[in-house]
C-alpha atoms as a PDB file:
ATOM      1  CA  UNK A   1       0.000   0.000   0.000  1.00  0.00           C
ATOM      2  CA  UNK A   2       1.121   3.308  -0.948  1.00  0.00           C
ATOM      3  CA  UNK A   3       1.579   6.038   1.792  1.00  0.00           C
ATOM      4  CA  UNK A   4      -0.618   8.881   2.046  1.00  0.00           C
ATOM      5  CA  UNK A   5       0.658  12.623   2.535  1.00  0.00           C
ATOM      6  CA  UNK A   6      -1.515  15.106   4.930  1.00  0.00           C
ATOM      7  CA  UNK A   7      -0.268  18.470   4.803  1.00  0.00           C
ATOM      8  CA  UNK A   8      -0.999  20.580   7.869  1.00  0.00           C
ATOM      9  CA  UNK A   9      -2.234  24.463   5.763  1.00  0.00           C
ATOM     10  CA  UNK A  10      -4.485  25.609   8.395  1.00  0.00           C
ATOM     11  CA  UNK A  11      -2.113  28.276  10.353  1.00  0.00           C
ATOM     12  CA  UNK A  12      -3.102  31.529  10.416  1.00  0.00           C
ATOM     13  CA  UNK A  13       0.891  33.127  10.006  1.00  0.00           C
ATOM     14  CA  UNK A  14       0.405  35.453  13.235  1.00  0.00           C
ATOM     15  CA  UNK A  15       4.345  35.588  13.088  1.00  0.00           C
ATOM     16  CA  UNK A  16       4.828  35.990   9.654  1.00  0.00           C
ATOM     17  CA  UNK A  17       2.157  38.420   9.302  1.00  0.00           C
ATOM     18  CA  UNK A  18       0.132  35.976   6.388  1.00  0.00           C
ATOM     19  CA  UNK A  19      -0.846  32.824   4.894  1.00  0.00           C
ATOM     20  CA  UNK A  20       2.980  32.005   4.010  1.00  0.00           C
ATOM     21  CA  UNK A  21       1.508  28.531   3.077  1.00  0.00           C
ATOM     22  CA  UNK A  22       0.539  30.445   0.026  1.00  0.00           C
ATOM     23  CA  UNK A  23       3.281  32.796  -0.594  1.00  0.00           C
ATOM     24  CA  UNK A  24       5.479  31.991  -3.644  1.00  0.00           C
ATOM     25  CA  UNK A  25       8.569  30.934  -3.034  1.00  0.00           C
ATOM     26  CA  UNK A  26      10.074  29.579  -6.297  1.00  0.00           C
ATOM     27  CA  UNK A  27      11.392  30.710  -9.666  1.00  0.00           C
ATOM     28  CA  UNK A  28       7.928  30.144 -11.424  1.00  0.00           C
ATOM     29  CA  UNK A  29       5.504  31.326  -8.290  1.00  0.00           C
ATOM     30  CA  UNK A  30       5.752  28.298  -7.051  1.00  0.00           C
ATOM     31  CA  UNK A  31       4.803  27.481  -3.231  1.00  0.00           C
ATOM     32  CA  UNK A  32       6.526  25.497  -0.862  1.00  0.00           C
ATOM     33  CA  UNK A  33       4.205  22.963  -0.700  1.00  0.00           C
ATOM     34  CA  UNK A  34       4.802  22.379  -4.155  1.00  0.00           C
ATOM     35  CA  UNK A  35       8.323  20.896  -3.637  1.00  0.00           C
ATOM     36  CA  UNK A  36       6.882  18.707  -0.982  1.00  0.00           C
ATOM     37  CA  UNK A  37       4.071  17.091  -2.981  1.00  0.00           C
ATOM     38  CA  UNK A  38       6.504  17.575  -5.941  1.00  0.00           C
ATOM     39  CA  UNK A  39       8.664  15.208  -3.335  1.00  0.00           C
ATOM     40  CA  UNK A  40       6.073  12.797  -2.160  1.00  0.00           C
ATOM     41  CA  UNK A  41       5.506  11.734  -5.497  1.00  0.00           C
ATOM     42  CA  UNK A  42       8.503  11.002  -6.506  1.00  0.00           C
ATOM     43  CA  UNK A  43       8.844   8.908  -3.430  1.00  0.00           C
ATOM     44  CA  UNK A  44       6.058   6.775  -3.861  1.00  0.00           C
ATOM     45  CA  UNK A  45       3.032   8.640  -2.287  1.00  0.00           C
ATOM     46  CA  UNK A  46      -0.108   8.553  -4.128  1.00  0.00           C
ATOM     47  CA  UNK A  47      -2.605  10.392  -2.020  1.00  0.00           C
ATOM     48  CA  UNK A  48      -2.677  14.045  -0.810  1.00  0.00           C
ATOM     49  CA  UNK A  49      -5.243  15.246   2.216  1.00  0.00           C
ATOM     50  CA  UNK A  50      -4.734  19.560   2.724  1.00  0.00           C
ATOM     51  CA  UNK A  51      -5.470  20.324   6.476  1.00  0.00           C
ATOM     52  CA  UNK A  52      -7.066  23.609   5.682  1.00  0.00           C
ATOM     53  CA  UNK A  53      -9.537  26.199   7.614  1.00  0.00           C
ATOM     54  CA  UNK A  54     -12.429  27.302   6.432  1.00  0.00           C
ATOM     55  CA  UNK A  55     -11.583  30.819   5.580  1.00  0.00           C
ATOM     56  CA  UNK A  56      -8.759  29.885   3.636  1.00  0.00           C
ATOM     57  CA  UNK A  57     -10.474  26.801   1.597  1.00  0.00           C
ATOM     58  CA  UNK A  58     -11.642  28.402  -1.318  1.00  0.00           C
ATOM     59  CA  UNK A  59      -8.474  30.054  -2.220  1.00  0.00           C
ATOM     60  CA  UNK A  60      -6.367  27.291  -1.253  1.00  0.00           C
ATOM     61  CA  UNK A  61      -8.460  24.620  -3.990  1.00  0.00           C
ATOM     62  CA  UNK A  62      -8.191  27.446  -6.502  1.00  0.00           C
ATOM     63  CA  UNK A  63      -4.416  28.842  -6.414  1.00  0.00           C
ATOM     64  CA  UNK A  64      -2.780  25.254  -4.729  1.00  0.00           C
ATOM     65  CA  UNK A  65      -5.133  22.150  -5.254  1.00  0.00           C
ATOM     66  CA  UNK A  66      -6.747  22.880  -8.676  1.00  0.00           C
ATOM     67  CA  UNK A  67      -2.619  22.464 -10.004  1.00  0.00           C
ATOM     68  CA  UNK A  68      -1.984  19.677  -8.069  1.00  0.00           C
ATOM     69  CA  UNK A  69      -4.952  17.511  -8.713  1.00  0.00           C
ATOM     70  CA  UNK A  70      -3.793  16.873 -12.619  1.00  0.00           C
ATOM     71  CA  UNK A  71      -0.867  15.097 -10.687  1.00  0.00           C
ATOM     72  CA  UNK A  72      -1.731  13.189  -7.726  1.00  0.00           C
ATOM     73  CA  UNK A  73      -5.155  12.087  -5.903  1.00  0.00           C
ATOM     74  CA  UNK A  74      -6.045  15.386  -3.410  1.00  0.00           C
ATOM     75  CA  UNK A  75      -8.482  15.570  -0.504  1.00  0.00           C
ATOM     76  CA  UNK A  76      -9.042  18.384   2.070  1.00  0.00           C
ATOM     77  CA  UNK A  77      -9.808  18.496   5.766  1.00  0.00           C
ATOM     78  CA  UNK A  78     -11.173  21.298   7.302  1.00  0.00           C
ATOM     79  CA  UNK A  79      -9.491  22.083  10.651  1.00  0.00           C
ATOM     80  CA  UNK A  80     -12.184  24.403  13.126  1.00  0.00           C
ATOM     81  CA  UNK A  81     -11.668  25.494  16.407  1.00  0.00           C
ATOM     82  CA  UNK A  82     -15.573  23.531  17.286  1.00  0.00           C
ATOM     83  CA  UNK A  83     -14.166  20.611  15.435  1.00  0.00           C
ATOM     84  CA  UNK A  84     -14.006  19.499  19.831  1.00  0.00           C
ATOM     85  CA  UNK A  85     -15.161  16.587  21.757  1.00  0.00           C
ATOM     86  CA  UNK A  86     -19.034  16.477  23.558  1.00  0.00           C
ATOM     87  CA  UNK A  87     -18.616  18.412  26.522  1.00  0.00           C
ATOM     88  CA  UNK A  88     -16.459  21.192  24.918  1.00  0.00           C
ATOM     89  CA  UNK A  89     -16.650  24.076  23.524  1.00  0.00           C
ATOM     90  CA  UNK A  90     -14.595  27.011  21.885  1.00  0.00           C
ATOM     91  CA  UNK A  91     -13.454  29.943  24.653  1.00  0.00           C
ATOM     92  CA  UNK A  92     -14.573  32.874  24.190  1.00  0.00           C
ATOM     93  CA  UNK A  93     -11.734  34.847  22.850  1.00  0.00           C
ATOM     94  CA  UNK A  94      -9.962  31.878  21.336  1.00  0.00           C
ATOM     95  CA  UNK A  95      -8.621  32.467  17.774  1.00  0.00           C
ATOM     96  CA  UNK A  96      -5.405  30.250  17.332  1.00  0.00           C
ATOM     97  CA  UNK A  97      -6.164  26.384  16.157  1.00  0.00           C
ATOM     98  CA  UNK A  98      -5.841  24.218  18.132  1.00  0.00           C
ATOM     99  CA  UNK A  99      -2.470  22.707  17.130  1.00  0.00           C
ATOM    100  CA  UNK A 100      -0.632  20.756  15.390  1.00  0.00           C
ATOM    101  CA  UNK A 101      -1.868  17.056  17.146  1.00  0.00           C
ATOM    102  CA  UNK A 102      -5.393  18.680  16.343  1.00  0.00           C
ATOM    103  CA  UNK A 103      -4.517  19.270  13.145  1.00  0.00           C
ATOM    104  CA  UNK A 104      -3.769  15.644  12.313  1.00  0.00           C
ATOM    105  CA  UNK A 105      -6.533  14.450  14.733  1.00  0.00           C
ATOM    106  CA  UNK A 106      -9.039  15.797  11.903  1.00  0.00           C
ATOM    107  CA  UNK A 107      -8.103  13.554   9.467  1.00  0.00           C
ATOM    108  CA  UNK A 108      -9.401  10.503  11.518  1.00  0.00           C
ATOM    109  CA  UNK A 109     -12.353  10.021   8.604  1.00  0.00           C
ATOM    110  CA  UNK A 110     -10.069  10.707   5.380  1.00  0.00           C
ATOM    111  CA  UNK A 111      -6.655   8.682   6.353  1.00  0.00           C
ATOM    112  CA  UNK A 112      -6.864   4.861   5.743  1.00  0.00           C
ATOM    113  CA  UNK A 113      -3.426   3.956   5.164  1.00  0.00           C
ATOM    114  CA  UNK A 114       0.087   4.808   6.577  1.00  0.00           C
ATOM    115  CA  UNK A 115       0.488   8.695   6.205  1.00  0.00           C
ATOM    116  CA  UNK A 116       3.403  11.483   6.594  1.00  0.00           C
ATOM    117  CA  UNK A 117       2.300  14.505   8.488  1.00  0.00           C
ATOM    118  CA  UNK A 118       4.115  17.967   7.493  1.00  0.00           C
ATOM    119  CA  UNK A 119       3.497  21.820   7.526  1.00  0.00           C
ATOM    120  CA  UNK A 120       2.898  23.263   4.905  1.00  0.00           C
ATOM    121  CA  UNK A 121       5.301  26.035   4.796  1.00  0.00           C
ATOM    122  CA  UNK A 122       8.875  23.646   5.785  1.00  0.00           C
ATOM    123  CA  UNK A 123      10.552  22.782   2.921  1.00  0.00           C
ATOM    124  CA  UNK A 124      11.934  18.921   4.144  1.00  0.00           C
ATOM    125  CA  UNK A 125      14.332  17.926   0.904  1.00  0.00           C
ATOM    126  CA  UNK A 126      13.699  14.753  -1.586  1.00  0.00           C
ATOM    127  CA  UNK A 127      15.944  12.161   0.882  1.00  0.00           C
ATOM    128  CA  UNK A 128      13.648  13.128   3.945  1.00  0.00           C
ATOM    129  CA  UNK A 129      10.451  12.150   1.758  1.00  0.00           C
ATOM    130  CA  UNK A 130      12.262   8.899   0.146  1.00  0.00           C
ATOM    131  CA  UNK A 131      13.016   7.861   4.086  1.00  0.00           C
ATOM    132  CA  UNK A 132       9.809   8.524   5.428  1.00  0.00           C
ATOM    133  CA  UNK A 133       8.146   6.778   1.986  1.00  0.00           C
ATOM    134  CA  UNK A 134      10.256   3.949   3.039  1.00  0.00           C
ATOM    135  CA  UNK A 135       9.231   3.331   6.510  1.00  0.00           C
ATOM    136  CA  UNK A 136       5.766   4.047   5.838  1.00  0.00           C
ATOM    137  CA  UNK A 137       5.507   1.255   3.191  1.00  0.00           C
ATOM    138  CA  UNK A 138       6.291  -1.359   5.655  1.00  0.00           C
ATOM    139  CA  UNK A 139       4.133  -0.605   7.909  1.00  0.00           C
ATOM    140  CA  UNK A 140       0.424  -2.387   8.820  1.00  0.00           C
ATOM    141  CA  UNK A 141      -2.524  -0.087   9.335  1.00  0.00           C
ATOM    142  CA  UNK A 142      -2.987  -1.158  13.426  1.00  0.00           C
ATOM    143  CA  UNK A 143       0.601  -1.277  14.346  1.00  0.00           C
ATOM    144  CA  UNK A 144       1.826   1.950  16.523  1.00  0.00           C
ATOM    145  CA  UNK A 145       5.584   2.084  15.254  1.00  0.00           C
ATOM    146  CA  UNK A 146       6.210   5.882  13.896  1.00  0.00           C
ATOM    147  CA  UNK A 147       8.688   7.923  12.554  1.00  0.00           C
ATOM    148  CA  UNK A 148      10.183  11.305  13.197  1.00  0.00           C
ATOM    149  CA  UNK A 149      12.786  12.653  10.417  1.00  0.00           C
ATOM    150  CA  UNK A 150      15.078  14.702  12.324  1.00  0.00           C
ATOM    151  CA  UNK A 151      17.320  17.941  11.548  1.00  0.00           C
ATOM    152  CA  UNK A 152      20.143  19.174  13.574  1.00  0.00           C
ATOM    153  CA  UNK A 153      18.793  22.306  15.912  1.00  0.00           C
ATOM    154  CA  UNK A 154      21.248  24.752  14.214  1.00  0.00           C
ATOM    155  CA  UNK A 155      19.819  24.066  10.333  1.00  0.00           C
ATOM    156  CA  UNK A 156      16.473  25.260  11.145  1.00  0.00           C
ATOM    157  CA  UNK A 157      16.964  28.293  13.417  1.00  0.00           C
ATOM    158  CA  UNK A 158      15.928  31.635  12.437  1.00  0.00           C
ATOM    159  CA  UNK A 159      18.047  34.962  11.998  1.00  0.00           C
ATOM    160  CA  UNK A 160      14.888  36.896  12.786  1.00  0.00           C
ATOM    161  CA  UNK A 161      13.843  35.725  16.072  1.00  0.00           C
ATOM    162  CA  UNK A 162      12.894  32.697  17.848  1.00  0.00           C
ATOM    163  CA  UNK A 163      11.297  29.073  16.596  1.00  0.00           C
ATOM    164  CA  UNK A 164       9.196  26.481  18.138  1.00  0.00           C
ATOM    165  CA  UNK A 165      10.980  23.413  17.641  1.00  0.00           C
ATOM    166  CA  UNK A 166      10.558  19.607  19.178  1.00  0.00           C
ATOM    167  CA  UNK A 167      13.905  19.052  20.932  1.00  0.00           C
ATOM    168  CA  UNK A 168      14.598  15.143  20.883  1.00  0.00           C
ATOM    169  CA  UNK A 169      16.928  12.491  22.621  1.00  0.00           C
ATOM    170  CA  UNK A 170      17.604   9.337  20.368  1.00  0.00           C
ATOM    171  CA  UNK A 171      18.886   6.231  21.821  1.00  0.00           C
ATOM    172  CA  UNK A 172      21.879   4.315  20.489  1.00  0.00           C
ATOM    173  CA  UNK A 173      19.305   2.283  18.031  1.00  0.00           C
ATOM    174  CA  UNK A 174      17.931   5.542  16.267  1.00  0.00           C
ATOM    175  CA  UNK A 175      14.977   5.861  18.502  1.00  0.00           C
ATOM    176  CA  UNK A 176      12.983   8.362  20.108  1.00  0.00           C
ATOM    177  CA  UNK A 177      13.253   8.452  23.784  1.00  0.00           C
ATOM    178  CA  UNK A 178      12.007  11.856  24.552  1.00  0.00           C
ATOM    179  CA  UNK A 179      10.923  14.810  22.479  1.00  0.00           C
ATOM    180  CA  UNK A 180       9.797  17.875  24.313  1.00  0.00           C
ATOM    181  CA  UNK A 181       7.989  21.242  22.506  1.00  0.00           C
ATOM    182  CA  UNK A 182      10.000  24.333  23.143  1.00  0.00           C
ATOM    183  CA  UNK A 183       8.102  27.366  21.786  1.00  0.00           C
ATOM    184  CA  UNK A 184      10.881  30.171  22.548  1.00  0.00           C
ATOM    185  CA  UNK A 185      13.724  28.724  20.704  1.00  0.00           C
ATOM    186  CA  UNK A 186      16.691  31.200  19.572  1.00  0.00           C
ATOM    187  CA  UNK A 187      20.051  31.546  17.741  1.00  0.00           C
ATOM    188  CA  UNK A 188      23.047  32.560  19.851  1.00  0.00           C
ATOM    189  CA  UNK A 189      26.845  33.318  19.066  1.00  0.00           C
ATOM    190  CA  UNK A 190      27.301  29.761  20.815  1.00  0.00           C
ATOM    191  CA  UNK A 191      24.375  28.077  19.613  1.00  0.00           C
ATOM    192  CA  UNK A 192      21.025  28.661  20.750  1.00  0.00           C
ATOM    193  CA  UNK A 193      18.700  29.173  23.881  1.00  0.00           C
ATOM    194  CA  UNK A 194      15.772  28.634  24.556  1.00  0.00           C
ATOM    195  CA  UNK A 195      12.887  30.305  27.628  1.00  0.00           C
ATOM    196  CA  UNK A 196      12.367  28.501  30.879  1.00  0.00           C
ATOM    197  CA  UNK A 197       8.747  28.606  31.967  1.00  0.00           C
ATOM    198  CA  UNK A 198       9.059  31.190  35.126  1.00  0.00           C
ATOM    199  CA  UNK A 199      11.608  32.807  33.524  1.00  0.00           C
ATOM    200  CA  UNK A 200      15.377  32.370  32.266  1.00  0.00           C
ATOM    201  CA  UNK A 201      17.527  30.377  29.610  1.00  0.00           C
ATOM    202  CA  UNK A 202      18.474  27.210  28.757  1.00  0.00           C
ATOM    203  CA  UNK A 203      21.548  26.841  26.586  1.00  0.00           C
ATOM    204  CA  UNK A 204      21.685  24.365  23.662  1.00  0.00           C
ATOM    205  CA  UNK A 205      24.528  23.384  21.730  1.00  0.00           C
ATOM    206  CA  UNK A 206      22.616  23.502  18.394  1.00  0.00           C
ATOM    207  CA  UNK A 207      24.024  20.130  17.273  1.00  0.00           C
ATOM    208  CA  UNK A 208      20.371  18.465  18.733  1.00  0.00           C
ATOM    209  CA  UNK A 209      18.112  16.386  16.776  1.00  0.00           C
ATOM    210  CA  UNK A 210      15.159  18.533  16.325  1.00  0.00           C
ATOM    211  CA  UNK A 211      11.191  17.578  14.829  1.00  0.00           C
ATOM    212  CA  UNK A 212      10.248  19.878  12.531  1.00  0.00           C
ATOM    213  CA  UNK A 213       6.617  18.182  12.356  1.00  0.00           C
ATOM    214  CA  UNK A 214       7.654  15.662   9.317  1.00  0.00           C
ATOM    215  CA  UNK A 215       6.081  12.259  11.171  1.00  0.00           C
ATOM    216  CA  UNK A 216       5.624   8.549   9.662  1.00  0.00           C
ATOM    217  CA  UNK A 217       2.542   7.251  11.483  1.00  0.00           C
ATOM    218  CA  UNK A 218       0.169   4.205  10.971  1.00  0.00           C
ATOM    219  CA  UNK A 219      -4.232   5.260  10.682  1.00  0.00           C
ATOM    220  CA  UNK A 220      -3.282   3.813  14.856  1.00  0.00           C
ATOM    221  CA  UNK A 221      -2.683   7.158  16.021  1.00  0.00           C
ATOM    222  CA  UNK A 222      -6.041   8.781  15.931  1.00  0.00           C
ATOM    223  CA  UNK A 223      -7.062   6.508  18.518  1.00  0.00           C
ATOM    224  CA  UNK A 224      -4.099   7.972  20.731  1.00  0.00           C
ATOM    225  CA  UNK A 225      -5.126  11.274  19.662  1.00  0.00           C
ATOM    226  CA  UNK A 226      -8.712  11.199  20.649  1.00  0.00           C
ATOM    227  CA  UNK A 227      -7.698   9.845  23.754  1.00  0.00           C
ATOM    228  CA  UNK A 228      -5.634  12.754  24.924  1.00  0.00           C
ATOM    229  CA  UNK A 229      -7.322  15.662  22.674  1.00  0.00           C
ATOM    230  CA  UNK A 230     -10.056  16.062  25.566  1.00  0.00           C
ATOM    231  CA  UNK A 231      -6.948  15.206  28.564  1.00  0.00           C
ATOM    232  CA  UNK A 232      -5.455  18.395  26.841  1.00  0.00           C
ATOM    233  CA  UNK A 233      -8.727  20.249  26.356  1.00  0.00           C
ATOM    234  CA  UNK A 234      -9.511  20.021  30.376  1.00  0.00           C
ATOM    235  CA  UNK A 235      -5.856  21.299  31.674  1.00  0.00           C
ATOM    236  CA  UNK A 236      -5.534  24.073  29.542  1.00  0.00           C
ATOM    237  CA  UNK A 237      -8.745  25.366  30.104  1.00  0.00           C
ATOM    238  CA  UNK A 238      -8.733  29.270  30.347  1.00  0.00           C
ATOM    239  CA  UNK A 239      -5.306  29.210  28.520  1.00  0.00           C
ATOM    240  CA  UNK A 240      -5.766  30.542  25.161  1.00  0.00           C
ATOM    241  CA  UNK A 241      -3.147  30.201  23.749  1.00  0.00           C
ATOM    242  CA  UNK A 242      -2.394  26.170  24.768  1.00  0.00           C
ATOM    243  CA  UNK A 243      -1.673  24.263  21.820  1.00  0.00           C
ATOM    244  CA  UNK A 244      -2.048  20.250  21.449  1.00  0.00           C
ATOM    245  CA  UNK A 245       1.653  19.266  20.278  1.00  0.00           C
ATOM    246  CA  UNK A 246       2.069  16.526  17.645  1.00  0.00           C
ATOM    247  CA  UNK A 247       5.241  15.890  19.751  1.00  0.00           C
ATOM    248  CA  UNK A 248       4.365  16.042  22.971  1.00  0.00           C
ATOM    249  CA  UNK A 249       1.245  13.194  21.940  1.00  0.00           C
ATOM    250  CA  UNK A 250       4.328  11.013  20.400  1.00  0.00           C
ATOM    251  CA  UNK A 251       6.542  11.965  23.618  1.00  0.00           C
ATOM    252  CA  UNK A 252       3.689  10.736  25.946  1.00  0.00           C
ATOM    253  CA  UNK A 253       2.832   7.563  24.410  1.00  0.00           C
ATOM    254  CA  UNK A 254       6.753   6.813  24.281  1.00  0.00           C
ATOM    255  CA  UNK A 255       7.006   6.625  27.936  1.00  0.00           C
ATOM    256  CA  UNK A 256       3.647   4.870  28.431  1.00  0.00           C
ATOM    257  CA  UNK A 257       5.468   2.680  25.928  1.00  0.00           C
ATOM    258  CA  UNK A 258       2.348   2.357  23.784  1.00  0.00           C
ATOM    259  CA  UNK A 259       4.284   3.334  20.518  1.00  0.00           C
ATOM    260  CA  UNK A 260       7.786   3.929  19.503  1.00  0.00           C
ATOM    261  CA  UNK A 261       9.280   6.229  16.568  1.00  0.00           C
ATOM    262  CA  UNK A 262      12.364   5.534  14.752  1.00  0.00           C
ATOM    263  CA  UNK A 263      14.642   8.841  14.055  1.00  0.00           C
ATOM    264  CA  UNK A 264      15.263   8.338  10.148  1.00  0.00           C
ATOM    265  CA  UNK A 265      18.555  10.000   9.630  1.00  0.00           C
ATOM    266  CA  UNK A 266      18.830  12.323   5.872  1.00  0.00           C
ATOM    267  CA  UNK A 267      21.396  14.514   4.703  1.00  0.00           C
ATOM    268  CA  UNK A 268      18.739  17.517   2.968  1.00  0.00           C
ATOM    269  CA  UNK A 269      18.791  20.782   5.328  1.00  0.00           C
ATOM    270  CA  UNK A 270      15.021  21.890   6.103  1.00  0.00           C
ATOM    271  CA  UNK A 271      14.365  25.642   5.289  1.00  0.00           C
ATOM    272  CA  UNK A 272      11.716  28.223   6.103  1.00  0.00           C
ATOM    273  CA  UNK A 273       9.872  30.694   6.498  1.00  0.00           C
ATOM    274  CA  UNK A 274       8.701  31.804  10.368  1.00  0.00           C
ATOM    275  CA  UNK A 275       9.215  35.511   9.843  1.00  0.00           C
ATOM    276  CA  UNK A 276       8.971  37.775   6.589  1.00  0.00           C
ATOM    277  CA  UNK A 277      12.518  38.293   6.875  1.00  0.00           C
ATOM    278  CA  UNK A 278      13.017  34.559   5.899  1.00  0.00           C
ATOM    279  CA  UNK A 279      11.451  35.178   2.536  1.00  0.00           C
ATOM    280  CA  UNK A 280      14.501  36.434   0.539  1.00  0.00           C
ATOM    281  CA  UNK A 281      16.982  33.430   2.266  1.00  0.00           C
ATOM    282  CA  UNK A 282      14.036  30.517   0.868  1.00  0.00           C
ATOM    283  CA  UNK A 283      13.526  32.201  -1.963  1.00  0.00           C
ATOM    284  CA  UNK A 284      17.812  32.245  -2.941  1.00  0.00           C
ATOM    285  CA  UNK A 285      17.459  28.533  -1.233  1.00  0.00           C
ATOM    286  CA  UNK A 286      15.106  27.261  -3.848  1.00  0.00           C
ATOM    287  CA  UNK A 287      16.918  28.951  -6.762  1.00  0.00           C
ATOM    288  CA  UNK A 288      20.354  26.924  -6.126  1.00  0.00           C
ATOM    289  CA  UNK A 289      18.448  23.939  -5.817  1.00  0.00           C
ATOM    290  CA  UNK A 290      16.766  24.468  -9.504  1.00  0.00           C
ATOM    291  CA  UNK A 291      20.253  25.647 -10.486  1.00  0.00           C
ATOM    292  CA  UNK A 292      21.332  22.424  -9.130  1.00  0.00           C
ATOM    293  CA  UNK A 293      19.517  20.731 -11.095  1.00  0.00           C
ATOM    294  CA  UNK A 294      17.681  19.071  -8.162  1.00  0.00           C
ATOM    295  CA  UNK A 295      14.104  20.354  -9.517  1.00  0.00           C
ATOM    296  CA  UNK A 296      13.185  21.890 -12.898  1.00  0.00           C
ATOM    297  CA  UNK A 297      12.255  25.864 -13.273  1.00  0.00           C
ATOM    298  CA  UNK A 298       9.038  25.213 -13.953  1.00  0.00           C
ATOM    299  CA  UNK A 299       8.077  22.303 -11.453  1.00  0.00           C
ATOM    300  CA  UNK A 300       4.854  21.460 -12.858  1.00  0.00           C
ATOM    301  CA  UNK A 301       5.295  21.876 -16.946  1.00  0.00           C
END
């Protein structure tokens, strides 16, 4: 069976100041997300589902989907804040989604067989796809062995101010043994730093694996998911700005040993775009890469 790609285009760019999912990017306007399907295919996926909301749908089917459907199978998913459990509802003043684990969570109807989950705005690199293509293709629908694809913490820092980034600790075998959300991560002349809830830093070397949210899981994880979707729900309550982490759902069912996720190791150097600042760095990124010869000019001619 042939993996399935879900691409997580719901954000709302409060940072960035837009929907960079739909910002061009490359020589011939095209988008990051592009390159990944572009990617995908090439490594064996057949299937695209678009996490998207519903103010952005329209325009998102017309500019993005409508060009990639002549290519590859494509389904969407809207992502709402009600989309909650019985008993729940949407605060007040809440405007942020509801995260990334959410995100995936929403999917539970459209995914049937093994699936990558990425954003839609990191550009991941043709190895990181072939890996996670890999994996995913020897995988059974029920079992709950995943995947992270990891990137060293200094690759994927911004010079523009901080990142949220999914700091991990791999075991000798290429496993995940933790992976912990930090949400204030930034470059230094050592390394990088990140906040300490209370206040103060904690230093980091930058050599760390990092997640960048590009995850190998089996159609087993929505059960996980709406599990701990309503565990999440009931602490943060009054918080609104609490987000349900794809990595710390993966971190938590690691040390209830329920599932475990293989780090799969690539050489490709993620890039993107948190800040508008970033633009101009992608945009030169993409360029060497079609000067490379790594993708054509025109990626969909």
């Amino acid at each position: 069976m042939n993996p399935t790609l879900v691409v997580l285009a719901a954000g709302i760019g409060s940072r960035y100041g837009g929907l960079k999912q739909m910002d061009p990017m490359g020589p011939s306007g095209e988008f990051i997300v592009d390159y990944s399907v572009y990617d995908a295919i090439r490594a064996g996926f057949d299937r695209v589902v678009f996490v998207v909301s519903r103010r952005i749908e329209d325009d998102f089917k017309k500019v993005i989907g409508a060009r990639l459907e002549k290519h590859v199978a494509v389904a969407y998913v809207r992502q709402e804040l009600e989309a909650l459990p019985p008993g729940f509802s949407v605060p007040a003043d809440r405007q942020k989604p509801w995260g990334t684990g959410h995100a995936v969570l929403v999917c539970r109807e459209s995914v049937r067989a093994p699936f990558a989950a990425i954003n839609a705005d990191d550009f991941y690199g043709r190895q990181s796809f072939q890996a996670l293509g890999d994996f995913l293709r020897k995988r059974q629908a029920g079992e709950a062995r995943y995947a992270m694809v990891g990137f060293r913490l200094s690759h994927t820092l911004s010079e523009n101010g901080h990142v949220a980034r999914g700091i991990c600790d791999v075991d000798d075998r290429g496993f995940l043994k933790t992976v912990v959300e930090r949400t204030r991560i930034e470059k230094t002349a050592d390394g990088a730093r990140f906040a300490i809830e209370g206040g103060g830093w904690q230093c980091l070397t930058g050599g760390e694996q990092v997640s960048m949210n590009m995850w190998g899981f089996t159609p087993s994880i929505f059960e996980h998911l709406s599990a701990t979707f309503p565990k999440f729900l009931a602490a943060s309550a009054g918080n609104q700005k609490a987000e349900f982490f794809m990595p710390t759902v993966v971190d938590q069912l690691i040390q209830e040993k329920k599932a475990t996720a293989e780090v799969l190791p690539t050489s490709d150097t993620w890039f993107g775009v948190t800040y508008p600042q970033d633009k101009p760095t992608v945009v030169n990124r993409v360029l060497e890469l079609v000067k490379s010869g790594a993708y054509p000019a025109r990626l969909w001619a």
